[in-house]
N, C-alpha and C. Protein backbone atom coordinates (compact mmCIF):
# COMPACT_ATOMS: atom_id res chain seq x y z
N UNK A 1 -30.97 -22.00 -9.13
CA UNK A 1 -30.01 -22.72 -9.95
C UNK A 1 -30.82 -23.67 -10.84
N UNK A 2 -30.78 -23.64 -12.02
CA UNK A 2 -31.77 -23.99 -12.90
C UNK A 2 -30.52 -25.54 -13.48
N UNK A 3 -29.70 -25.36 -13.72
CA UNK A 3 -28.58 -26.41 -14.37
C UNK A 3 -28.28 -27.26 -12.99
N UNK A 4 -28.13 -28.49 -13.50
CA UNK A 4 -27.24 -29.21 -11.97
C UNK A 4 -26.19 -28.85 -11.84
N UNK A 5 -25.67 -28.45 -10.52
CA UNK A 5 -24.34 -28.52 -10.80
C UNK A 5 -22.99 -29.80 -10.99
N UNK A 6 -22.08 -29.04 -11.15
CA UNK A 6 -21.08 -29.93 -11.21
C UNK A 6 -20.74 -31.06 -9.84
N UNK A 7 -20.34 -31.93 -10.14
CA UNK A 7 -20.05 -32.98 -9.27
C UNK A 7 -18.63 -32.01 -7.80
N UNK A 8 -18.03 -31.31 -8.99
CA UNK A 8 -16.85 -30.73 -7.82
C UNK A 8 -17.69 -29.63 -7.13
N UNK A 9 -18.75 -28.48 -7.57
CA UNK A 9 -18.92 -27.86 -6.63
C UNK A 9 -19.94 -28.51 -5.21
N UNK A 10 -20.64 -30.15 -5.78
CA UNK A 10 -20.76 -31.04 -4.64
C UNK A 10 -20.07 -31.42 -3.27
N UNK A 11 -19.14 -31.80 -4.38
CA UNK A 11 -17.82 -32.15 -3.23
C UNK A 11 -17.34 -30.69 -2.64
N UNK A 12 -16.95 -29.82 -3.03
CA UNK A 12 -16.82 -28.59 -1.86
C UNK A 12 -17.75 -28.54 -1.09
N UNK A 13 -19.13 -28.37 -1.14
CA UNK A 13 -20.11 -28.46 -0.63
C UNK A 13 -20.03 -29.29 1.30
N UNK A 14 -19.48 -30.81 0.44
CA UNK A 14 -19.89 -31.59 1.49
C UNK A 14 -18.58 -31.29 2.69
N UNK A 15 -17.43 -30.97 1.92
CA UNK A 15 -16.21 -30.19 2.16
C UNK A 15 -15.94 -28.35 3.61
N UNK A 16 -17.46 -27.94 2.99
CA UNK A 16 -17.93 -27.22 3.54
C UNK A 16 -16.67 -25.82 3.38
N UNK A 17 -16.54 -26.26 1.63
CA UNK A 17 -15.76 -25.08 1.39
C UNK A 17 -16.51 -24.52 0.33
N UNK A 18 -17.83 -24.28 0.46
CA UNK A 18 -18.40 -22.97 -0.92
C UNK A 18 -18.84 -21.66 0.43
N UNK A 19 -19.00 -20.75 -0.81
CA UNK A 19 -18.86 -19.19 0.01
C UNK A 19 -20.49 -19.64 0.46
N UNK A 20 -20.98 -18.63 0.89
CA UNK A 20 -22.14 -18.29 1.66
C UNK A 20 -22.95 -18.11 0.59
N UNK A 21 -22.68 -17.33 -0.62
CA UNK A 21 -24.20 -17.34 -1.46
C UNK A 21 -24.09 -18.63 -2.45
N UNK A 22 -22.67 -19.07 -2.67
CA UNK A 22 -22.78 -20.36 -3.30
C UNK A 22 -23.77 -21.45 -2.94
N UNK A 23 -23.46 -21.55 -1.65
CA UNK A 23 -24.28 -23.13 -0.76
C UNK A 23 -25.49 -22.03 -0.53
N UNK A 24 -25.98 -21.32 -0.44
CA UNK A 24 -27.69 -20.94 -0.39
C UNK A 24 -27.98 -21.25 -1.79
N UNK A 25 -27.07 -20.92 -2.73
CA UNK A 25 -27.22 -21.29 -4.67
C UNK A 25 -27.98 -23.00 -4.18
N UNK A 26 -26.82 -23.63 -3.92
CA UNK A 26 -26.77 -24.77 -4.57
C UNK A 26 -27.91 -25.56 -3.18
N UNK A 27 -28.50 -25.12 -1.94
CA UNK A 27 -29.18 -25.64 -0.89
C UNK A 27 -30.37 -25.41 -1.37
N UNK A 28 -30.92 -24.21 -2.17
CA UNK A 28 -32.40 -23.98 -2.73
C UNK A 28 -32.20 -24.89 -3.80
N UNK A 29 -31.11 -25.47 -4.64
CA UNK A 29 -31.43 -26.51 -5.88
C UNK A 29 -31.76 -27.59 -5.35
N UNK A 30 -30.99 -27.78 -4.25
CA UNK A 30 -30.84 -29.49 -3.56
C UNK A 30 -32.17 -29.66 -3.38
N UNK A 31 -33.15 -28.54 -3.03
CA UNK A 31 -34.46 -28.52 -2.39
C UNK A 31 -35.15 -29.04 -3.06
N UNK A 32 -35.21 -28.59 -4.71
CA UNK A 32 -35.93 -28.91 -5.60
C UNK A 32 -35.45 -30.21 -6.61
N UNK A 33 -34.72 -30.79 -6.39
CA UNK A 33 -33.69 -31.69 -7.08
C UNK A 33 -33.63 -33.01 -6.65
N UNK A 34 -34.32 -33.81 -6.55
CA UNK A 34 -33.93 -35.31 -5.89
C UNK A 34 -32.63 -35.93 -6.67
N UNK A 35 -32.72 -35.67 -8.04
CA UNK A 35 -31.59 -36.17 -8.68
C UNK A 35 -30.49 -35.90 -7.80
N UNK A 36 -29.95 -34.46 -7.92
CA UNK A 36 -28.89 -34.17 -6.85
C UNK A 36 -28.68 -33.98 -5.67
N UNK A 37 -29.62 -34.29 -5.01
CA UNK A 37 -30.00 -34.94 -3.47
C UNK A 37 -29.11 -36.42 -3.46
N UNK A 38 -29.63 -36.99 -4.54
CA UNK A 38 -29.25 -38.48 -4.88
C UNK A 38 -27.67 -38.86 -4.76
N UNK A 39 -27.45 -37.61 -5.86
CA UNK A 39 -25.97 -37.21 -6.11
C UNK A 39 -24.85 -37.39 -4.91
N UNK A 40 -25.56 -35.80 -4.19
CA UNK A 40 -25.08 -35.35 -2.87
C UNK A 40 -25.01 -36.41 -1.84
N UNK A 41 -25.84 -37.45 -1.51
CA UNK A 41 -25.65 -38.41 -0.46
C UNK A 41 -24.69 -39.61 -0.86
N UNK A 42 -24.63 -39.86 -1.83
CA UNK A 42 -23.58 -40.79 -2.81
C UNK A 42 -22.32 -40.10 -2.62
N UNK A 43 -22.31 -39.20 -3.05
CA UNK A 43 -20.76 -38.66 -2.35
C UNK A 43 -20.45 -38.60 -0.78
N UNK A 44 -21.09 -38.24 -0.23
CA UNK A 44 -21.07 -38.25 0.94
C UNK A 44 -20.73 -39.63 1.58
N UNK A 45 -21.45 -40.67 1.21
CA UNK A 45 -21.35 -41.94 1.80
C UNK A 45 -19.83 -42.84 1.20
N UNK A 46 -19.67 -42.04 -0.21
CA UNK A 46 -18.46 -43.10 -1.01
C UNK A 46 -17.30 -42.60 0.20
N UNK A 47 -17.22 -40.50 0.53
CA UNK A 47 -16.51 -39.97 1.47
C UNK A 47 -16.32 -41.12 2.67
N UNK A 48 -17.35 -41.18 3.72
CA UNK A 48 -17.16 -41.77 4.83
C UNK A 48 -16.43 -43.11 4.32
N UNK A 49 -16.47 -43.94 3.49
CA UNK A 49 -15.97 -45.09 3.60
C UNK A 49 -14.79 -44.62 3.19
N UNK A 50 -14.46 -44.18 1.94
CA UNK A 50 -12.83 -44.05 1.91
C UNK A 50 -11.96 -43.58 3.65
N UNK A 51 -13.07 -42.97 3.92
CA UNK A 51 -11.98 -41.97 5.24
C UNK A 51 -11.82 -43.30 6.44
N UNK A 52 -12.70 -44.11 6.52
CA UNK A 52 -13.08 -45.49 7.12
C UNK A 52 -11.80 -46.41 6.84
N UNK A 53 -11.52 -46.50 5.35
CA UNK A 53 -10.68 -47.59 5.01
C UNK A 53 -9.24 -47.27 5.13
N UNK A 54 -9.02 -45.69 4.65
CA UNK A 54 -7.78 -45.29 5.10
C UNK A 54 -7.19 -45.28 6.78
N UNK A 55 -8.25 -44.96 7.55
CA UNK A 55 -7.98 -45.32 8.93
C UNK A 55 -7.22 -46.19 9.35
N UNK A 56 -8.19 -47.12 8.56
CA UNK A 56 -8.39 -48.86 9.02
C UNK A 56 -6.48 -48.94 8.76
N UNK A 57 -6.08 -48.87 7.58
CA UNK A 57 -5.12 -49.27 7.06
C UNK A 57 -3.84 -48.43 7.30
N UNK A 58 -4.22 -46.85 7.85
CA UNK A 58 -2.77 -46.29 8.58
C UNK A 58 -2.78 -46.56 9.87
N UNK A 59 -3.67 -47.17 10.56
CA UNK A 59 -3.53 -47.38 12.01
C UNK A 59 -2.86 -48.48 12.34
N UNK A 60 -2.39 -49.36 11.25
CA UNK A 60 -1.73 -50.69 11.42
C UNK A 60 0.00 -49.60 11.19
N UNK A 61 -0.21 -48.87 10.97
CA UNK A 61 1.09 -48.65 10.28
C UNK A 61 2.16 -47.53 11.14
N UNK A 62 3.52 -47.69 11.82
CA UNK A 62 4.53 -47.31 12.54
C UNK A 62 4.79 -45.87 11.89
N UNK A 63 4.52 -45.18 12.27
CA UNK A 63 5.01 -43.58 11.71
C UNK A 63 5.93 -42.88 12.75
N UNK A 64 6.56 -43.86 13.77
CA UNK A 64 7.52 -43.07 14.61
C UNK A 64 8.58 -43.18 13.94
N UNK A 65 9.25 -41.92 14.21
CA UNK A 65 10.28 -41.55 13.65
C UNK A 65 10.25 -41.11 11.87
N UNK A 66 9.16 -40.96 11.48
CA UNK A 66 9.49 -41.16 10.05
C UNK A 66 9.55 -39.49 9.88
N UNK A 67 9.35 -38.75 10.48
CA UNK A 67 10.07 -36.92 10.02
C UNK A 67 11.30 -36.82 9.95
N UNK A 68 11.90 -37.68 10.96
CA UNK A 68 13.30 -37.76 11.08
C UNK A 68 13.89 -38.30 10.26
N UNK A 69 13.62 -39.45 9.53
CA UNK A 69 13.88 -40.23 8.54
C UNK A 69 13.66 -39.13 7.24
N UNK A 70 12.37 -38.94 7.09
CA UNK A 70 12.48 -37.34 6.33
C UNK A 70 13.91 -36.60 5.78
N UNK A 71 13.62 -35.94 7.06
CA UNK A 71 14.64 -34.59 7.18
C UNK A 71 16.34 -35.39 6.99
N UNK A 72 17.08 -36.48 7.57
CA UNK A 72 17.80 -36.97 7.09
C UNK A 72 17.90 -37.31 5.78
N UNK A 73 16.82 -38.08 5.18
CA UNK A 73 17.54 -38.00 3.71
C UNK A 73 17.51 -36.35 3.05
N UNK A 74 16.46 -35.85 3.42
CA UNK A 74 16.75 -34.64 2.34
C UNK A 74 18.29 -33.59 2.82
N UNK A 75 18.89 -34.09 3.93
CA UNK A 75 20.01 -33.46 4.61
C UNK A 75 20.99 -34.07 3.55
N UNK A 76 20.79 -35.45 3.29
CA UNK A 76 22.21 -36.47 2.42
C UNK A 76 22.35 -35.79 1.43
N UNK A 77 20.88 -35.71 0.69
CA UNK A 77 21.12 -35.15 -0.89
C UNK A 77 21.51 -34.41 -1.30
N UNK A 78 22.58 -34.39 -2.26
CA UNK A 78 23.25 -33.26 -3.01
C UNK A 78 22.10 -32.43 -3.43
N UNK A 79 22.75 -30.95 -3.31
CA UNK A 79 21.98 -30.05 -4.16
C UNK A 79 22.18 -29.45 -4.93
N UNK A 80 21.42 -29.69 -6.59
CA UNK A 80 22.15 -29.50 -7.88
C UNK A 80 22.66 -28.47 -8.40
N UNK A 81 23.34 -29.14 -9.37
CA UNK A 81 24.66 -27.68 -9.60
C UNK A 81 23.92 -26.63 -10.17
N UNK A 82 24.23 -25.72 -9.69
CA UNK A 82 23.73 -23.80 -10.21
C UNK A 82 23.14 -24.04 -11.89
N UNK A 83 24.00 -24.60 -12.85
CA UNK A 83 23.35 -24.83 -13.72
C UNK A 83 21.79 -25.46 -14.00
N UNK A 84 22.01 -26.73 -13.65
CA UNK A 84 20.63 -27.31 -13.55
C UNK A 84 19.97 -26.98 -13.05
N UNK A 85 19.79 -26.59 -11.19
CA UNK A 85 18.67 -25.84 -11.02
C UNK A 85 18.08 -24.89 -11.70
N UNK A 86 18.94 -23.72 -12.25
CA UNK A 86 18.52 -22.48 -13.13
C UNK A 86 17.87 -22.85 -14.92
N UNK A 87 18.64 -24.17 -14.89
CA UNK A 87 17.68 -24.77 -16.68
C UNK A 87 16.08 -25.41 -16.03
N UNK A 88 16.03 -25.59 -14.57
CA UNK A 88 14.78 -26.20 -14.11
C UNK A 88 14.09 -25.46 -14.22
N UNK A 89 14.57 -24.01 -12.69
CA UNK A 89 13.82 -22.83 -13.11
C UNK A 89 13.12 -22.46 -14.33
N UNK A 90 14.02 -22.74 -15.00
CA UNK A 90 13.38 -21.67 -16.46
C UNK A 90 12.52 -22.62 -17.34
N UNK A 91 12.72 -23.60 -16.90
CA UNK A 91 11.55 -24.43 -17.89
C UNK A 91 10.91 -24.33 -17.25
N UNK A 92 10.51 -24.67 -15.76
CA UNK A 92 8.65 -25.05 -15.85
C UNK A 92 8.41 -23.25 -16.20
N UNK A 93 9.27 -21.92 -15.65
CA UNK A 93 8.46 -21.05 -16.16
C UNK A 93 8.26 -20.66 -17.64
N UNK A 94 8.75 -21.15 -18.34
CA UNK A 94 8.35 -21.42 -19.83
C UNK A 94 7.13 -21.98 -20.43
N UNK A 95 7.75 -23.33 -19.45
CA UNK A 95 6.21 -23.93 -19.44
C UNK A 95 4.91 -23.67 -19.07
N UNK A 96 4.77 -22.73 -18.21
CA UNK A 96 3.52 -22.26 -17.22
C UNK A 96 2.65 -21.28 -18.41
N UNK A 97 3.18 -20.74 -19.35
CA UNK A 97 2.72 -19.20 -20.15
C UNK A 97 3.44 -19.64 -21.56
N UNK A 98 3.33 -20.57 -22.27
CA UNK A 98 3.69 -20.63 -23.65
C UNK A 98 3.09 -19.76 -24.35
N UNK A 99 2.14 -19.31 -24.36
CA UNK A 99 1.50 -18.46 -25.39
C UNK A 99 2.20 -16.89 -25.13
N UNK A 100 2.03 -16.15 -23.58
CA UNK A 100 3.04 -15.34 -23.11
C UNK A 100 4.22 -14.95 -23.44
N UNK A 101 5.10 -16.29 -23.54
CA UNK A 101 6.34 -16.11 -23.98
C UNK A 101 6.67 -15.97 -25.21
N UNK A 102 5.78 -16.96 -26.24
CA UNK A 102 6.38 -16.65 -27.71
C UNK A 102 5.48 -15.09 -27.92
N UNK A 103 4.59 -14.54 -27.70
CA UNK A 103 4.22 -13.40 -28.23
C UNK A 103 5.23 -12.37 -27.56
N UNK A 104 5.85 -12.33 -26.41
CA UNK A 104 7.16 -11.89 -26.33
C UNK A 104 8.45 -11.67 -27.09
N UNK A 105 8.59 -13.70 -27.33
CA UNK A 105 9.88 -13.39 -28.31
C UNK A 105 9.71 -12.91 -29.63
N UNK A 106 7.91 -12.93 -30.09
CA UNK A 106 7.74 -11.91 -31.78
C UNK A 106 7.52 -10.71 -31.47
N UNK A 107 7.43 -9.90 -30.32
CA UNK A 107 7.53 -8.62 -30.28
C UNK A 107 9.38 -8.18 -29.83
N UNK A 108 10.01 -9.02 -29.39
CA UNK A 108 11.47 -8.83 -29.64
C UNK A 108 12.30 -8.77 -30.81
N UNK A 109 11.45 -9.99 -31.63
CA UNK A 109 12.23 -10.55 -32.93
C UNK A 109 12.03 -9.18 -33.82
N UNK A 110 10.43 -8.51 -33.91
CA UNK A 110 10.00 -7.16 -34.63
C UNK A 110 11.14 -6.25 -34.12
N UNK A 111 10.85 -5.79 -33.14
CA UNK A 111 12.13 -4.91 -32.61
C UNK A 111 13.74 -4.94 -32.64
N UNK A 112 13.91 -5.96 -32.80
CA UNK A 112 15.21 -6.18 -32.95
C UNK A 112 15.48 -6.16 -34.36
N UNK A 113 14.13 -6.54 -35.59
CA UNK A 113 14.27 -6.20 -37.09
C UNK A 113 14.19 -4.55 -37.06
N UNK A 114 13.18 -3.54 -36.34
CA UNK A 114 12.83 -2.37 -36.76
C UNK A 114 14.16 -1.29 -36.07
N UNK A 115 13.96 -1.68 -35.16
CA UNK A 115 14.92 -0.88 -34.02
C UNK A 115 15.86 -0.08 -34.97
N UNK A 116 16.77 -0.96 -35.55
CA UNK A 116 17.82 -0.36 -35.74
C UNK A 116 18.02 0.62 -37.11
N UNK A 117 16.38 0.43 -37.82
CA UNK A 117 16.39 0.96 -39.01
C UNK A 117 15.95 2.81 -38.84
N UNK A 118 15.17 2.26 -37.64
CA UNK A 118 15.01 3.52 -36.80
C UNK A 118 15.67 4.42 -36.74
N UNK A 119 16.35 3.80 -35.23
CA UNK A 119 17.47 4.51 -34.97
C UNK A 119 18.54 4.86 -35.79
N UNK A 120 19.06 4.68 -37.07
CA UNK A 120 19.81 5.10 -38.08
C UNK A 120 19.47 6.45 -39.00
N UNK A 121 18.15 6.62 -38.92
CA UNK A 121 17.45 7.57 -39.48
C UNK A 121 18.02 9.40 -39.29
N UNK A 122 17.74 9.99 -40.07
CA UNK A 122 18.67 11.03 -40.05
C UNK A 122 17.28 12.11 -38.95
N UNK A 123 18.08 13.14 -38.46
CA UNK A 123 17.05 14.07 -37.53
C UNK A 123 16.24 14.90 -38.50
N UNK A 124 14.99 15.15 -37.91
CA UNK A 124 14.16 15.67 -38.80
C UNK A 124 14.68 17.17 -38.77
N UNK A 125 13.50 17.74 -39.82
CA UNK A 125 14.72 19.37 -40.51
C UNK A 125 14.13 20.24 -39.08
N UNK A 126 14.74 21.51 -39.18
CA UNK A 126 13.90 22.23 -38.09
C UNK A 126 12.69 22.56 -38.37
N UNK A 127 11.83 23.31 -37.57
CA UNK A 127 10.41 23.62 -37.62
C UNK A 127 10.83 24.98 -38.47
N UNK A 128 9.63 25.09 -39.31
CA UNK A 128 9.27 26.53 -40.33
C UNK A 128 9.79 27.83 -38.84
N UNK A 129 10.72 28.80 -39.63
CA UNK A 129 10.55 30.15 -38.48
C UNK A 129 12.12 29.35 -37.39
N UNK A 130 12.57 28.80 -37.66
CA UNK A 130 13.45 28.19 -36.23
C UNK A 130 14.96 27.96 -37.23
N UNK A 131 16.15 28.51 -36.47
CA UNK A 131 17.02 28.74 -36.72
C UNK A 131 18.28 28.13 -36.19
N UNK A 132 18.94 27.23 -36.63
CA UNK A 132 20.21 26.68 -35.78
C UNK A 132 21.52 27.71 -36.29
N UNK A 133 21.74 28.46 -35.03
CA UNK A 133 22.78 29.12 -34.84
C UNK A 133 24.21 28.27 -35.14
N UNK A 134 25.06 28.65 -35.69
CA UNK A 134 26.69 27.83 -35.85
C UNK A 134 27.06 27.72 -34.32
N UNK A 135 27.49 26.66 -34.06
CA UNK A 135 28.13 25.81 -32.63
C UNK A 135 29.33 26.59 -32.93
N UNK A 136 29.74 26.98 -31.29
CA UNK A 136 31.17 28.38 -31.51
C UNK A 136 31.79 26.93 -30.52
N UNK A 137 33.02 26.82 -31.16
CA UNK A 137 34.16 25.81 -30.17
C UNK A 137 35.29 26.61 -30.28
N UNK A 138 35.93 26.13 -29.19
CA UNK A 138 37.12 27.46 -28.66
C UNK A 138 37.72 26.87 -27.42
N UNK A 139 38.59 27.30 -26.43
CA UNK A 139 39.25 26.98 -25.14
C UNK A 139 38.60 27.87 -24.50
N UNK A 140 38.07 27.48 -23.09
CA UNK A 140 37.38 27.74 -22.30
C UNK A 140 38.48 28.47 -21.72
N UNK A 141 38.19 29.76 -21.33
CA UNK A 141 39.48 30.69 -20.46
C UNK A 141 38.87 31.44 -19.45
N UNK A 142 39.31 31.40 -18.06
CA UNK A 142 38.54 32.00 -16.82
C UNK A 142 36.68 31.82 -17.08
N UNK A 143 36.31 32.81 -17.12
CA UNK A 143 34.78 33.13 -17.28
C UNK A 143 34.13 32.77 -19.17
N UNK A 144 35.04 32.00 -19.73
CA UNK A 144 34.37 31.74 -21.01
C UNK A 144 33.77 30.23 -21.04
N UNK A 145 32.94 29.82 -21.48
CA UNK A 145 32.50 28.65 -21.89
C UNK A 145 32.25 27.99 -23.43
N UNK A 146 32.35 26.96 -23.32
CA UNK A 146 32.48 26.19 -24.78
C UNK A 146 30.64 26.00 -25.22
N UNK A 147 30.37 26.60 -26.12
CA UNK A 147 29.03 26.20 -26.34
C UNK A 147 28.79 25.34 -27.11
N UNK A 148 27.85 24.18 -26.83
CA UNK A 148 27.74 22.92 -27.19
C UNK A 148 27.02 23.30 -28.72
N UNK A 149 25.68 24.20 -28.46
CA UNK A 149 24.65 24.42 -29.54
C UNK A 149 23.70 26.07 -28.99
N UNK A 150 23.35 26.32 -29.86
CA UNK A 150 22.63 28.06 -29.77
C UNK A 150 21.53 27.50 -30.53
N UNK A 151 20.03 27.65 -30.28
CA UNK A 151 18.77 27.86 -30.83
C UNK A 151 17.98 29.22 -30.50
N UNK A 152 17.45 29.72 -31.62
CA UNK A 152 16.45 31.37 -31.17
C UNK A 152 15.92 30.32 -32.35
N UNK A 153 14.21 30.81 -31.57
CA UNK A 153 12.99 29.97 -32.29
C UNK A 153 12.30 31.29 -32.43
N UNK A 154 12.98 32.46 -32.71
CA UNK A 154 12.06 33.39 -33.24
C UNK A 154 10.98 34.06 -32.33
N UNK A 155 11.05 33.62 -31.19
CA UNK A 155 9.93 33.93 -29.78
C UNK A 155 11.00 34.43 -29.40
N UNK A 156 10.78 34.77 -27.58
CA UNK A 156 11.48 35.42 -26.47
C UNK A 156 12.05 34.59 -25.99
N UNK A 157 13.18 33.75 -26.84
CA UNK A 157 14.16 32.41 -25.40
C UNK A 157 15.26 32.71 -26.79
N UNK A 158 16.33 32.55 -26.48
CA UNK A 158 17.76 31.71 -27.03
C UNK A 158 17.89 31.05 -25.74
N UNK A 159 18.33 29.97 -26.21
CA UNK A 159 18.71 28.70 -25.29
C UNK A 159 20.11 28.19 -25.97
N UNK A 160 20.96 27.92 -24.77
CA UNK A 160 22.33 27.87 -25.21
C UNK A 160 22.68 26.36 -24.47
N UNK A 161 22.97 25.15 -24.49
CA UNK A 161 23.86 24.47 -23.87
C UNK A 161 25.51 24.45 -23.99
N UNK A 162 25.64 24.33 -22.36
CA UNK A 162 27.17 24.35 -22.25
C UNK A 162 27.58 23.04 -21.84
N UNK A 163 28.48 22.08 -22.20
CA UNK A 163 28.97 21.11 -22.03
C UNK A 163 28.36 20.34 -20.77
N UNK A 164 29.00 19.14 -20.86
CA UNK A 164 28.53 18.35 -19.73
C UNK A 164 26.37 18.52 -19.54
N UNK A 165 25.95 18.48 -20.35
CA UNK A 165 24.35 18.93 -20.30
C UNK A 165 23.88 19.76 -19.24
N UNK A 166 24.46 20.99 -19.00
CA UNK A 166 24.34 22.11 -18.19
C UNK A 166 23.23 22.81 -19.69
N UNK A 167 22.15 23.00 -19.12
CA UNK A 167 20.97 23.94 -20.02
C UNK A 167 21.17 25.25 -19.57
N UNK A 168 20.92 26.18 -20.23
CA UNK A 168 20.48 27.91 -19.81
C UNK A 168 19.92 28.42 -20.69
N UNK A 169 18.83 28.61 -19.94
CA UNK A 169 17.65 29.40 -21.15
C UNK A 169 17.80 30.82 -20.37
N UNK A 170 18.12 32.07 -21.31
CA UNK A 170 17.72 33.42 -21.23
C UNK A 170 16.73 34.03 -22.29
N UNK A 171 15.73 34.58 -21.02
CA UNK A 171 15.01 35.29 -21.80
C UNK A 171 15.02 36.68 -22.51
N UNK A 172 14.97 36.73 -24.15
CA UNK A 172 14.98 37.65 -24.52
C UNK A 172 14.29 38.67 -24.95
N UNK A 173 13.90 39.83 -25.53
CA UNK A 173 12.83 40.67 -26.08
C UNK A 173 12.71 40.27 -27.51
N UNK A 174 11.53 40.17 -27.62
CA UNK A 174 10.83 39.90 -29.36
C UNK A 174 11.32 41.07 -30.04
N UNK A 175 12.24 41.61 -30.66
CA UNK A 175 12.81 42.48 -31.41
C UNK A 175 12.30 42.99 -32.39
N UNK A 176 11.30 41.62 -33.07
CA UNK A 176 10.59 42.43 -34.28
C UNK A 176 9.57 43.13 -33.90
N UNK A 177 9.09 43.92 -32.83
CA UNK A 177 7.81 44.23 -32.44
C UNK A 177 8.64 46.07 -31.68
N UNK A 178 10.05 46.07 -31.30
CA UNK A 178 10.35 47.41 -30.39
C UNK A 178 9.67 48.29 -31.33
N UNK A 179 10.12 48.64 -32.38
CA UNK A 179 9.57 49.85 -32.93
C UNK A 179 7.94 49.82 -32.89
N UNK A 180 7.42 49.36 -32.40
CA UNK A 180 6.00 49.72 -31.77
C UNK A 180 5.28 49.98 -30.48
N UNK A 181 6.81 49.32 -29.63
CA UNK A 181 6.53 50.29 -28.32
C UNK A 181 6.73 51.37 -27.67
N UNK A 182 6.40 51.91 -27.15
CA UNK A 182 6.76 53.33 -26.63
C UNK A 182 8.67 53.70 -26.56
N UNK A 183 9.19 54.55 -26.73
CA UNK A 183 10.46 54.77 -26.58
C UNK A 183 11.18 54.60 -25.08
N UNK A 184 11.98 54.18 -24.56
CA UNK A 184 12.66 54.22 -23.28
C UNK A 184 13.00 53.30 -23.19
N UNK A 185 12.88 52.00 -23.61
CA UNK A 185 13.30 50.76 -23.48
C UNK A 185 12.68 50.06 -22.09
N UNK A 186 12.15 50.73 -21.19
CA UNK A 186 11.24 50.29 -19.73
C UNK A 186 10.21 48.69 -20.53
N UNK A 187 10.42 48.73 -21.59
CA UNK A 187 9.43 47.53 -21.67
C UNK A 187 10.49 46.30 -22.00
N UNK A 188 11.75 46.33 -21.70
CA UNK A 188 13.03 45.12 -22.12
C UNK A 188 12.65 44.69 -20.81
């Protein structure tokens, strides 16, 4: 460790809360360092006296009963109306991520300008070679169905939807190609 360190990773130190390669970090500096040797025992000693004086001064002092005293008042106190708690809620989390939130509300504010210019937009044309069949509407009678839409894309499928988004794709034979196969139809 070539830099001193900071005064707080000291105090963890004396705390005996740094990881294992931290305090070998900072025990090979101490080695070489009288400055922060200097440091390190100054904290240490200001430690013992505070912990000394606080003693001194809660040991004069009656702490029976005071959980109870506790837990009673927080039993008295009203607890605030649904509104206010939920405007509390939401501020400190507002507060916690300001930068978070407004780059939120300008990717809403964009969307809520683009969205709808979008979505208004007319459907693009079909693909070159692809054919929209006329939609047949009619009364559905025993074994007939109402067809929603018919597409043949010129390959081996017509695909038909029937109401309620029921799909059925049947496969068909490439037609422009029979007169080049053998006669008998064994290749449908």
């Amino acid at each position: 460790m070539t830099a001193h360190p900071p005064q707080r990773e000291l105090d963890l130190y004396l705390d005996g809360e740094l990881s294992p390669s931290r305090r070998a970090r900072l025990e090979a500096h101490l080695e070489q360092c009288p400055q922060c040797r200097q440091s390190l025992e100054i904290l240490g000693l200001t430690g013992s006296l505070l912990r000394e004086a606080v003693e001194e001064e809660t040991a004069a002092v009656d702490f029976g009963g005071f959980d109870e005293r506790v837990l009673q008042a927080a039993r008295a106190e009203r607890p605030l109306p649904r509104q206010r708690a939920l405007a509390l809620r939401l501020g400190n989390l507002l507060a916690a991520r300001p930068l978070a939130w407004a780059a939120a509300a300008a990717v809403a504010l964009v969307l809520a300008l683009l969205l709808p210019g979008l979505l208004a937009r007319q459907p693009a044309a079909p693909a070159p070679g692809r054919h929209d069949a006329p939609v047949v509407a009619g009364r559905a009678h025993n074994n007939e169905a109402i067809i929603d839409s018919l597409e043949y894309a010129g390959q081996r499928s017509l695909i038909y939807t029937v109401s309620r988004n029921n799909t059925t794709v049947i496969w068909l034979y490439d037609f422009d190609s029979v007169g080049q196969q053998a006669p008998g139809g064994d290749e449908l």
